[in-house]
N, C-alpha and C. Protein backbone atom coordinates (compact mmCIF):
# COMPACT_ATOMS: atom_id res chain seq x y z
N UNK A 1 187.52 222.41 247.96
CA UNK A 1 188.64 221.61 247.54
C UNK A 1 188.96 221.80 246.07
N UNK A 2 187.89 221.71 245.35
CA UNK A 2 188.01 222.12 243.81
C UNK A 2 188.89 223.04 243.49
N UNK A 3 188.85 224.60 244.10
CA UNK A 3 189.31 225.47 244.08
C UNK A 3 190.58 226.03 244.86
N UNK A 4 191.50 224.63 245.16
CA UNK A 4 192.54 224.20 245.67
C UNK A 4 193.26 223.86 244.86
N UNK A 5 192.64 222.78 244.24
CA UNK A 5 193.20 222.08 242.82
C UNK A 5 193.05 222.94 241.56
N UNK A 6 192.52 223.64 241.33
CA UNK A 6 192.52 224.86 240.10
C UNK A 6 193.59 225.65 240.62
N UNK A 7 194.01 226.23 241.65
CA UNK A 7 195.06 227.00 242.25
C UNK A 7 196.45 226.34 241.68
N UNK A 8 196.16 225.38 241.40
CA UNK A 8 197.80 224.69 241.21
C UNK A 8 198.14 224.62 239.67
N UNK A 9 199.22 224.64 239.41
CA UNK A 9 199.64 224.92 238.00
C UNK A 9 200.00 223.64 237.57
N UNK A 10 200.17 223.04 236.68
CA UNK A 10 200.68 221.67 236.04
C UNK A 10 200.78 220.84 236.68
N UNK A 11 201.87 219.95 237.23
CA UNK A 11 202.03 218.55 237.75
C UNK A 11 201.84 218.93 239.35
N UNK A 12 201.66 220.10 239.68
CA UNK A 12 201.08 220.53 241.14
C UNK A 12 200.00 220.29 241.29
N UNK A 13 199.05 220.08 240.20
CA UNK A 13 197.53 219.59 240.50
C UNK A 13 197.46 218.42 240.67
N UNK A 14 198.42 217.48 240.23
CA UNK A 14 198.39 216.43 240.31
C UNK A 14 199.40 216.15 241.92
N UNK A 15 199.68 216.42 242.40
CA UNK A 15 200.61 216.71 243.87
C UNK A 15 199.44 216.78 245.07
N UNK A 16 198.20 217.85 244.30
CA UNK A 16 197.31 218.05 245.13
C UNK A 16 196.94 216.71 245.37
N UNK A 17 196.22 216.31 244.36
CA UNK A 17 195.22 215.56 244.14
C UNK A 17 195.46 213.83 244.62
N UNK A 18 196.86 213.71 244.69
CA UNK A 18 197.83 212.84 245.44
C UNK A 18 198.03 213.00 247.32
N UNK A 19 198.02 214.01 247.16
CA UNK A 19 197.48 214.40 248.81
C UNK A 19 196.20 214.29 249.44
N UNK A 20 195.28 214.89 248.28
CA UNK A 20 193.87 214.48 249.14
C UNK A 20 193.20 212.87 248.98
N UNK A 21 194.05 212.21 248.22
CA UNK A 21 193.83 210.52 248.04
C UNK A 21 194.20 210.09 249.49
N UNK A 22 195.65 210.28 249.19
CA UNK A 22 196.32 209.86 250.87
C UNK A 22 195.58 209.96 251.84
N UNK A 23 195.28 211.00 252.25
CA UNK A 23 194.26 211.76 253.37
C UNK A 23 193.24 210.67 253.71
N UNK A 24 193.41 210.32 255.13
CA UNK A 24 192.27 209.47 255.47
C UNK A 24 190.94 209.39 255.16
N UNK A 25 190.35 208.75 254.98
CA UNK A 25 188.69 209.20 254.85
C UNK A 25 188.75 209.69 253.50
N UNK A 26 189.87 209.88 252.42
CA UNK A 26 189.08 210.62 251.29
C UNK A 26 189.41 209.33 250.18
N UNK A 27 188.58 208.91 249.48
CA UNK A 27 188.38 207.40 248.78
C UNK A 27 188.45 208.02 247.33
N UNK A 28 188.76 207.31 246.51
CA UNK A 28 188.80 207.17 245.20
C UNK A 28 187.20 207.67 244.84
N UNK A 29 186.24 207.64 245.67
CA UNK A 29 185.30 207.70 245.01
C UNK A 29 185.15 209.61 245.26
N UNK A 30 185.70 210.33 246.00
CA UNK A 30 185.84 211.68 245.96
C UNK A 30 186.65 212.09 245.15
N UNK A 31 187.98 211.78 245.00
CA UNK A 31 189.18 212.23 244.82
C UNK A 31 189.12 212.19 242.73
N UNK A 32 188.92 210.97 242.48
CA UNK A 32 188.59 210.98 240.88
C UNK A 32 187.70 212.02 240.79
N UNK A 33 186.31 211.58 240.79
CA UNK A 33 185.55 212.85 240.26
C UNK A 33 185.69 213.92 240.22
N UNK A 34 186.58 214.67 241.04
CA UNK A 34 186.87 215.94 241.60
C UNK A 34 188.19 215.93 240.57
N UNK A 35 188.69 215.14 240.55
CA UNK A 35 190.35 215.37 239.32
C UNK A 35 189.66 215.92 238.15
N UNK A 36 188.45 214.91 237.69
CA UNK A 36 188.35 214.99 236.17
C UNK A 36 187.03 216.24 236.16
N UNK A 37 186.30 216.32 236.89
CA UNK A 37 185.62 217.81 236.88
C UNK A 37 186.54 218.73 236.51
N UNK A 38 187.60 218.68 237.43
CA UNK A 38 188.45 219.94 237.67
C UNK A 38 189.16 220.04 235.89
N UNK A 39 189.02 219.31 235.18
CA UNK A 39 189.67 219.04 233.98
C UNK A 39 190.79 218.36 233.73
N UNK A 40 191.35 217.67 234.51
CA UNK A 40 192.47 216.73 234.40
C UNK A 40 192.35 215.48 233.62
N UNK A 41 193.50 215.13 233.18
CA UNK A 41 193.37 214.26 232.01
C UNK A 41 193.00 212.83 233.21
N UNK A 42 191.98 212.07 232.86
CA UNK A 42 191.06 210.96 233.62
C UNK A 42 192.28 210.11 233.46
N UNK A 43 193.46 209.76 232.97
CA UNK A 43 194.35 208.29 233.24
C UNK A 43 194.98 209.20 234.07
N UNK A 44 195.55 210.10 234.70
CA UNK A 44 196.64 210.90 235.10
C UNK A 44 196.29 210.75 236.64
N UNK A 45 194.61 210.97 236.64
CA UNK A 45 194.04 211.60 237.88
C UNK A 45 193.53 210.29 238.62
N UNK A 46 193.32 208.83 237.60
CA UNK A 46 192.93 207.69 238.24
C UNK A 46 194.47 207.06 238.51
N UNK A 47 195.29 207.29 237.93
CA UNK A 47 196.85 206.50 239.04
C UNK A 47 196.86 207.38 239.89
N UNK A 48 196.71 208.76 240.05
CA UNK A 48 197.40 209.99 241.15
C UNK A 48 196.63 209.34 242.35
N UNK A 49 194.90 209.28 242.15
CA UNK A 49 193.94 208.50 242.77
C UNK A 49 194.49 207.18 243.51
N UNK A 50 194.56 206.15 242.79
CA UNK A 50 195.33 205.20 242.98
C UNK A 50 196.50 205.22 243.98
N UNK A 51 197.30 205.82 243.47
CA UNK A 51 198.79 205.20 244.24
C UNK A 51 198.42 206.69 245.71
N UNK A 52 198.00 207.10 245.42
CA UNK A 52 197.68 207.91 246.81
C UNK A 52 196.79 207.28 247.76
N UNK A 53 196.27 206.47 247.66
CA UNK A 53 194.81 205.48 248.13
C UNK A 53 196.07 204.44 248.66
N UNK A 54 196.44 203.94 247.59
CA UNK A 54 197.44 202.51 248.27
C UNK A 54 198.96 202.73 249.26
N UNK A 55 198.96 204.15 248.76
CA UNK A 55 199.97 204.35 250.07
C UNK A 55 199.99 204.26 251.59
N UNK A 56 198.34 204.77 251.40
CA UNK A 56 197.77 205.10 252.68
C UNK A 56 197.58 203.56 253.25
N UNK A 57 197.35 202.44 252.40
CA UNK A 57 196.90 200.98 252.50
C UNK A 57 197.80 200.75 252.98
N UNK A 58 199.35 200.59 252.04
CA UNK A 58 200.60 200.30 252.42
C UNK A 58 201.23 201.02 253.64
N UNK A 59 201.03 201.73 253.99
CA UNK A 59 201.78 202.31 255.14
C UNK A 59 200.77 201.76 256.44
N UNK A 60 199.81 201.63 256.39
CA UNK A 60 198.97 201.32 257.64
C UNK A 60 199.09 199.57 257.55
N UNK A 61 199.30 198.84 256.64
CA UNK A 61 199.73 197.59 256.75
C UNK A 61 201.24 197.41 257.54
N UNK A 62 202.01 198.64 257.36
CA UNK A 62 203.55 198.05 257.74
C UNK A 62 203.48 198.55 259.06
N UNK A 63 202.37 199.72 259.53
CA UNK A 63 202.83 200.48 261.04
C UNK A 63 201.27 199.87 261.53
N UNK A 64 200.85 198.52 261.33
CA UNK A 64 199.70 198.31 261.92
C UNK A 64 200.08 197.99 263.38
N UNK A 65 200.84 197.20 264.00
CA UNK A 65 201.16 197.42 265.49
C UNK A 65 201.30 198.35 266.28
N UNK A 66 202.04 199.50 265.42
CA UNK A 66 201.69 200.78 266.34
C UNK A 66 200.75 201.71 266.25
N UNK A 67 199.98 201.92 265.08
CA UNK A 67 198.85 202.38 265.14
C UNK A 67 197.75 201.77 266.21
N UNK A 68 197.79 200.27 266.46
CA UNK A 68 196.72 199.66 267.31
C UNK A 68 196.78 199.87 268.44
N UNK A 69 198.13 199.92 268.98
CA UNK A 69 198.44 200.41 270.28
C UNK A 69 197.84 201.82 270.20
N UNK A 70 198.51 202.63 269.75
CA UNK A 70 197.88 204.17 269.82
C UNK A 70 196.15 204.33 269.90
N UNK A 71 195.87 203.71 269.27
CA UNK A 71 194.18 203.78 269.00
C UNK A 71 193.75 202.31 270.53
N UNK A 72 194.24 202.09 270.27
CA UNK A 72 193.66 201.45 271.90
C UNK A 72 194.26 201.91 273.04
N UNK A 73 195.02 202.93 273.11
CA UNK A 73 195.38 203.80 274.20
C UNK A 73 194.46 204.82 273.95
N UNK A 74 194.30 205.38 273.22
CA UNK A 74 193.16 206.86 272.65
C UNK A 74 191.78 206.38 273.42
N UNK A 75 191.37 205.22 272.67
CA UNK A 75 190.05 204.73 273.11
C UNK A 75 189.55 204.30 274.65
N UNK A 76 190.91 203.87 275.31
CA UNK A 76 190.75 203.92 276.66
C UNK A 76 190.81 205.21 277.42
N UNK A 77 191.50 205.51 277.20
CA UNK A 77 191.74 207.88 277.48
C UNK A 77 190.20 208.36 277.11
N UNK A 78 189.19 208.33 276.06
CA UNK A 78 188.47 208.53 275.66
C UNK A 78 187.13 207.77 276.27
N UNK A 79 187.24 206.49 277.32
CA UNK A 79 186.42 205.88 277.93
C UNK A 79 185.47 204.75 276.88
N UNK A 80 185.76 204.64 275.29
CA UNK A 80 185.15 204.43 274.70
C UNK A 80 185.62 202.30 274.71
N UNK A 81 184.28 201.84 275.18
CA UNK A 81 184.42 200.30 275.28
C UNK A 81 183.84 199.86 274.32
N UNK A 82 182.57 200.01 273.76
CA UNK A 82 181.65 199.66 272.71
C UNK A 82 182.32 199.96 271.16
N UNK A 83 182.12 198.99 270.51
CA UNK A 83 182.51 199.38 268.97
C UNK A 83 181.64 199.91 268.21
N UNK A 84 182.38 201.06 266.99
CA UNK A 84 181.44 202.14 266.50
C UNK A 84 180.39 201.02 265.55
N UNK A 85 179.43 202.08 264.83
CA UNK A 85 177.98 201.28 264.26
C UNK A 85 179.15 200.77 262.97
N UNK A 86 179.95 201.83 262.39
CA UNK A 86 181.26 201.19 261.22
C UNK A 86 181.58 199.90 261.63
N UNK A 87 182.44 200.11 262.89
CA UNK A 87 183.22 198.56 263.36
C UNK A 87 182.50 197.58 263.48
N UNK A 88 180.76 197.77 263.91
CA UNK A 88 179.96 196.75 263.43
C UNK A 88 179.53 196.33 262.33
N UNK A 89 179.40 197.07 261.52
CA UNK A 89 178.96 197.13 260.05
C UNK A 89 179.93 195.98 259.46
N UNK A 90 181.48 196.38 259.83
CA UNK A 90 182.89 195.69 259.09
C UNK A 90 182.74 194.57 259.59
N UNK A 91 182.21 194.35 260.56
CA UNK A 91 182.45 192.73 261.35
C UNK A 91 181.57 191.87 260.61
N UNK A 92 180.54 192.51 260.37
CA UNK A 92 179.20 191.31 260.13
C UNK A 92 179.94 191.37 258.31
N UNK A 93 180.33 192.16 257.60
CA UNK A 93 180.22 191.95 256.32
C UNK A 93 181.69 191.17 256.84
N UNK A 94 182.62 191.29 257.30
CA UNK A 94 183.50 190.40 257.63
C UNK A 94 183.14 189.01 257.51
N UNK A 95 182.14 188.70 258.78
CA UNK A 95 181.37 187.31 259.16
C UNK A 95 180.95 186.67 258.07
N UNK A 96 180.36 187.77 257.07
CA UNK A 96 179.70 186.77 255.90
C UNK A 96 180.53 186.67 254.70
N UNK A 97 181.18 187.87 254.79
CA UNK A 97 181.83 187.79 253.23
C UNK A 97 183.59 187.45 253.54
N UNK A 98 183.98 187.57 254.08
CA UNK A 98 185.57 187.51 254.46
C UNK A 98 186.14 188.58 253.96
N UNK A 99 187.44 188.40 254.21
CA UNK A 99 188.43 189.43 253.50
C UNK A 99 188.11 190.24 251.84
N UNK A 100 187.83 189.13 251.17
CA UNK A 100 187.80 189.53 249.40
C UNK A 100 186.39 190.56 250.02
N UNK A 101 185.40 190.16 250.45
CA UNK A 101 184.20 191.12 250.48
C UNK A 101 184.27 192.00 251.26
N UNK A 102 185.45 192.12 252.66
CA UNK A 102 185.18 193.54 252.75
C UNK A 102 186.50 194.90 252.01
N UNK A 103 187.21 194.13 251.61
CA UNK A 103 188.11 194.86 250.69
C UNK A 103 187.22 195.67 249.69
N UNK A 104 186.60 194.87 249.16
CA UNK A 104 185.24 195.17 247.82
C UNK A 104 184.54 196.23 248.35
N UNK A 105 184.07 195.92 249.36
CA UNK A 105 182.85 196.92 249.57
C UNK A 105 182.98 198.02 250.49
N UNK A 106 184.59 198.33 250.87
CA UNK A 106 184.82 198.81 252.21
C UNK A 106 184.99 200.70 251.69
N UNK A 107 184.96 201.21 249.60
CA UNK A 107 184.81 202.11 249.69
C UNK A 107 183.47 202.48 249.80
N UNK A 108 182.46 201.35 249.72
CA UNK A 108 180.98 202.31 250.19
C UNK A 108 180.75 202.19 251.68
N UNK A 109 181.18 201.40 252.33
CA UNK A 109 180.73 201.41 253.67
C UNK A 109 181.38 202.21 254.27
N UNK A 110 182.95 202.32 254.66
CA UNK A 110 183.73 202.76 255.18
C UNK A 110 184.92 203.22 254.82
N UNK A 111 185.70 203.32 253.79
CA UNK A 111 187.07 203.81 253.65
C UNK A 111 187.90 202.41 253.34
N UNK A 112 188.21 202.74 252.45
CA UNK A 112 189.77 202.14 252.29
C UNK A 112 190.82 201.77 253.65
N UNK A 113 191.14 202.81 254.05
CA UNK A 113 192.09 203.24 255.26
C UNK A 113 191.28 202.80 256.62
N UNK A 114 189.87 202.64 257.09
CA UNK A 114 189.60 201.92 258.11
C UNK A 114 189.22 200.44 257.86
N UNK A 115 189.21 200.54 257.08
CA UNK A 115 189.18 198.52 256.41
C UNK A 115 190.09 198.29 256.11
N UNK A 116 191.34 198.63 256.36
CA UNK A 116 192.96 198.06 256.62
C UNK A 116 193.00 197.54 257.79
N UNK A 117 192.64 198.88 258.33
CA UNK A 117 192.94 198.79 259.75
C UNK A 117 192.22 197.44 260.64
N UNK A 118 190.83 197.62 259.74
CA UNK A 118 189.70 196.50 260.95
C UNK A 118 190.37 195.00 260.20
N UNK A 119 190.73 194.67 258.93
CA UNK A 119 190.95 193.67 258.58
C UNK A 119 192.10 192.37 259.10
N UNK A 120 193.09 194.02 259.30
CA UNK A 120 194.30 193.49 260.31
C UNK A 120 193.95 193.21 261.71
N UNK A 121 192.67 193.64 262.42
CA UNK A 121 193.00 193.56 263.65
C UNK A 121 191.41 192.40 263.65
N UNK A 122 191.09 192.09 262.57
CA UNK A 122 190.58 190.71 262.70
C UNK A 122 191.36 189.90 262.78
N UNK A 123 192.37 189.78 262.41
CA UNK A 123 193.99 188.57 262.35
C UNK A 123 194.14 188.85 260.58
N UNK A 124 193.57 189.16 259.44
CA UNK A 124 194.36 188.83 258.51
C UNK A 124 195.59 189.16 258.21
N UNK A 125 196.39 187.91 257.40
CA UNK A 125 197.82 188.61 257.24
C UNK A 125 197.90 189.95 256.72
N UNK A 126 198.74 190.98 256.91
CA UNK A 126 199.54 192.23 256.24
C UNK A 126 199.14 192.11 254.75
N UNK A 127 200.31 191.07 254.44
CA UNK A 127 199.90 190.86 252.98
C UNK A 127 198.67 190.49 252.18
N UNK A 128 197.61 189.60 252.55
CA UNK A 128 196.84 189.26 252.02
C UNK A 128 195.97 190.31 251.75
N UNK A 129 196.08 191.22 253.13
CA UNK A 129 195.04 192.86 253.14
C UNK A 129 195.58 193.71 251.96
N UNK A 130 196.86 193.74 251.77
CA UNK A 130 197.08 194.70 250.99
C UNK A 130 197.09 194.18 249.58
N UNK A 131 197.27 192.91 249.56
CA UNK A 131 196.57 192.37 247.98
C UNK A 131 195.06 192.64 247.54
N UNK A 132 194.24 192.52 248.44
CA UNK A 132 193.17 192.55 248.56
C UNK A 132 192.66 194.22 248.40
N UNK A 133 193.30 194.77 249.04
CA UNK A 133 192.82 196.01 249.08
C UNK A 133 193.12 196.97 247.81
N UNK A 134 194.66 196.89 247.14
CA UNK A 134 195.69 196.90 245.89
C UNK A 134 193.94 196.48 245.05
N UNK A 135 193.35 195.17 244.67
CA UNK A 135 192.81 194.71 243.70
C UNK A 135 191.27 195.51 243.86
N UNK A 136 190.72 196.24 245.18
CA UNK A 136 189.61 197.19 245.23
C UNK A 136 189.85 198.50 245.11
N UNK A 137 190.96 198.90 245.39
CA UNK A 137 191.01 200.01 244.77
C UNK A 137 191.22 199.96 243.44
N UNK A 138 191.95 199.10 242.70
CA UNK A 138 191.82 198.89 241.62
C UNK A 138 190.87 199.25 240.78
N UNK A 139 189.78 197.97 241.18
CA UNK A 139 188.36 198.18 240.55
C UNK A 139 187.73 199.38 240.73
N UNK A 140 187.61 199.98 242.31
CA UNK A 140 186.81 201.26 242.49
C UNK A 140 187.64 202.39 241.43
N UNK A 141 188.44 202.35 241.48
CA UNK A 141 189.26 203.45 240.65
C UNK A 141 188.90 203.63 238.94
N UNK A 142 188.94 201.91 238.93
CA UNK A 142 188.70 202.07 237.18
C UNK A 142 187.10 202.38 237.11
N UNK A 143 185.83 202.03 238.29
CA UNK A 143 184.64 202.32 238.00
C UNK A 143 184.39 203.44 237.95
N UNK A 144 184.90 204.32 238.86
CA UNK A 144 184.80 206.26 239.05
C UNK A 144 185.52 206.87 238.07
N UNK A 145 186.69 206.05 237.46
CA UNK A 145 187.53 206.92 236.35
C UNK A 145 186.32 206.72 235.13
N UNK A 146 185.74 205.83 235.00
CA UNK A 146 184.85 205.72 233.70
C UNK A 146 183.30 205.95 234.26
N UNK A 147 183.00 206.05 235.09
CA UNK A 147 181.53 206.52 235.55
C UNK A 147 181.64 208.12 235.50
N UNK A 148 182.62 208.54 236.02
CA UNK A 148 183.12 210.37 236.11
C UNK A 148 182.60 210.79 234.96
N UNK A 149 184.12 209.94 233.64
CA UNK A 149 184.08 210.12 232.28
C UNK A 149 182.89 210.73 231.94
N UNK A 150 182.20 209.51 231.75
CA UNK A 150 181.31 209.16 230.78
C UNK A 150 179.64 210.23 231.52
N UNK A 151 179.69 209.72 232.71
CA UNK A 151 178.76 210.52 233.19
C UNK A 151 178.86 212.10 233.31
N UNK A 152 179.99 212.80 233.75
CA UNK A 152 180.13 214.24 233.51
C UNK A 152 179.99 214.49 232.30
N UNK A 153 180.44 213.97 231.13
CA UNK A 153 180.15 214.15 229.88
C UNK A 153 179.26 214.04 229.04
N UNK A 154 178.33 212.97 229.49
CA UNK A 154 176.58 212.88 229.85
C UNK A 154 175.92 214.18 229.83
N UNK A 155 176.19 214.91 231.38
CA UNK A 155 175.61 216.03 231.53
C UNK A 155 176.65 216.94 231.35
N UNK A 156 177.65 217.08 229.97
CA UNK A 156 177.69 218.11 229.87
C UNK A 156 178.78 219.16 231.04
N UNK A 157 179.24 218.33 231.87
CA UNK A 157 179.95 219.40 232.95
C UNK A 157 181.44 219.16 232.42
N UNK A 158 181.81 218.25 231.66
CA UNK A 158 183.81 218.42 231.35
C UNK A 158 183.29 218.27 229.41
C-alpha cells in the first residue's frame, strides 16, 4: 500500500490516502501511520484520515435500512444463524458500556464501519451514532496523528 501512495504525485497522495480511509475495515489507526511514514505533512494526512473514516460513518448511518436488509439476506443465503465472536464482543461492550463506549473502543476491537453498523441495529438513533462515532474518530485520529509523529521520529523512520 505504501508504494501506492509514493506512486502518486501531490494532492493525489492525499486522494489515495482518502480512499484507503473510506475502505471498510481500514481505521485511522492504519491509514495515519502509513500517511506520515510515507512523508506527508501529519495535519493534511490526519483530516484526509478523518473525513475519509466519517464518510464511511455517514453514509452507513443514512443507507442503514438497506444495508441491513442486504446483510440479512446474505446471511440467510450463506446459512449463517449464530453471531460472529466481533458481534459478540460489540454486544457485551455494548451491555456494559453503551453507545459512548463502544464508539471509543470500536477502533481496537472492530472498525469504525462495523460499529455503525452493530450500534444501529442495537436501536440507537442515526444521529446519536454518528455523533458518537464523529467524536472517536476524532480522538483516535488525534492519538495516531501524534503517536505516528512523535514515535516515528523517536526511531528515526520520518
Amino acid at each position: 500500500m505504501i508504494e501506492w501512495l509514493q506512486q502518486a504525485d501531490g494532492i493525489w497522495q492525499y486522494f489515495v490516502l482518502f480512499l484507503l480511509a473510506a475502505a471498510p475495515w481500514l481505521d485511522v489507526f492504519l491509514v495515519v501511520p502509513l500517511g506520515i511514514v510515507a512523508g506527508l505533512s501529519p495535519v493534511a494526512v490526519a483530516i484526509t484520515g478523518f473525513a475519509g473514516n466519517l464518510l464511511m460513518t455517514v453514509l452507513i448511518g443514512l443507507f442503514f435500512k438497506q444495508l441491513s436488509d442486504w446483510r440479512a439476506k446474505r446471511r440467510e443465503k450463506k446459512g449463517i444463524i449464530a453471531p460472529s465472536r466481533k458481534e459478540t464482543r460489540a454486544k457485551a461492550v455494548w451491555e456494559r458500556y453503551g453507545l459512548p463506549g463502544l464508539a471509543l473502543l470500536a477502533p481496537l476491537i472492530l472498525g469504525t464501519d462495523l460499529a455503525t453498523i452493530l450500534a444501529l441495529s442495537f436501536g440507537s438513533s442515526r444521529v446519536r451514532v454518528i455523533q458518537w462515532m464523529t467524536v472517536s474518530l476524532t480522538v483516535w485520529t488525534l492519538a495516531m496523528t501524534l503517536g505516528s509523529v512523535y514515535g516515528f521520529g523517536y526511531m528515526k523512520w520520518i
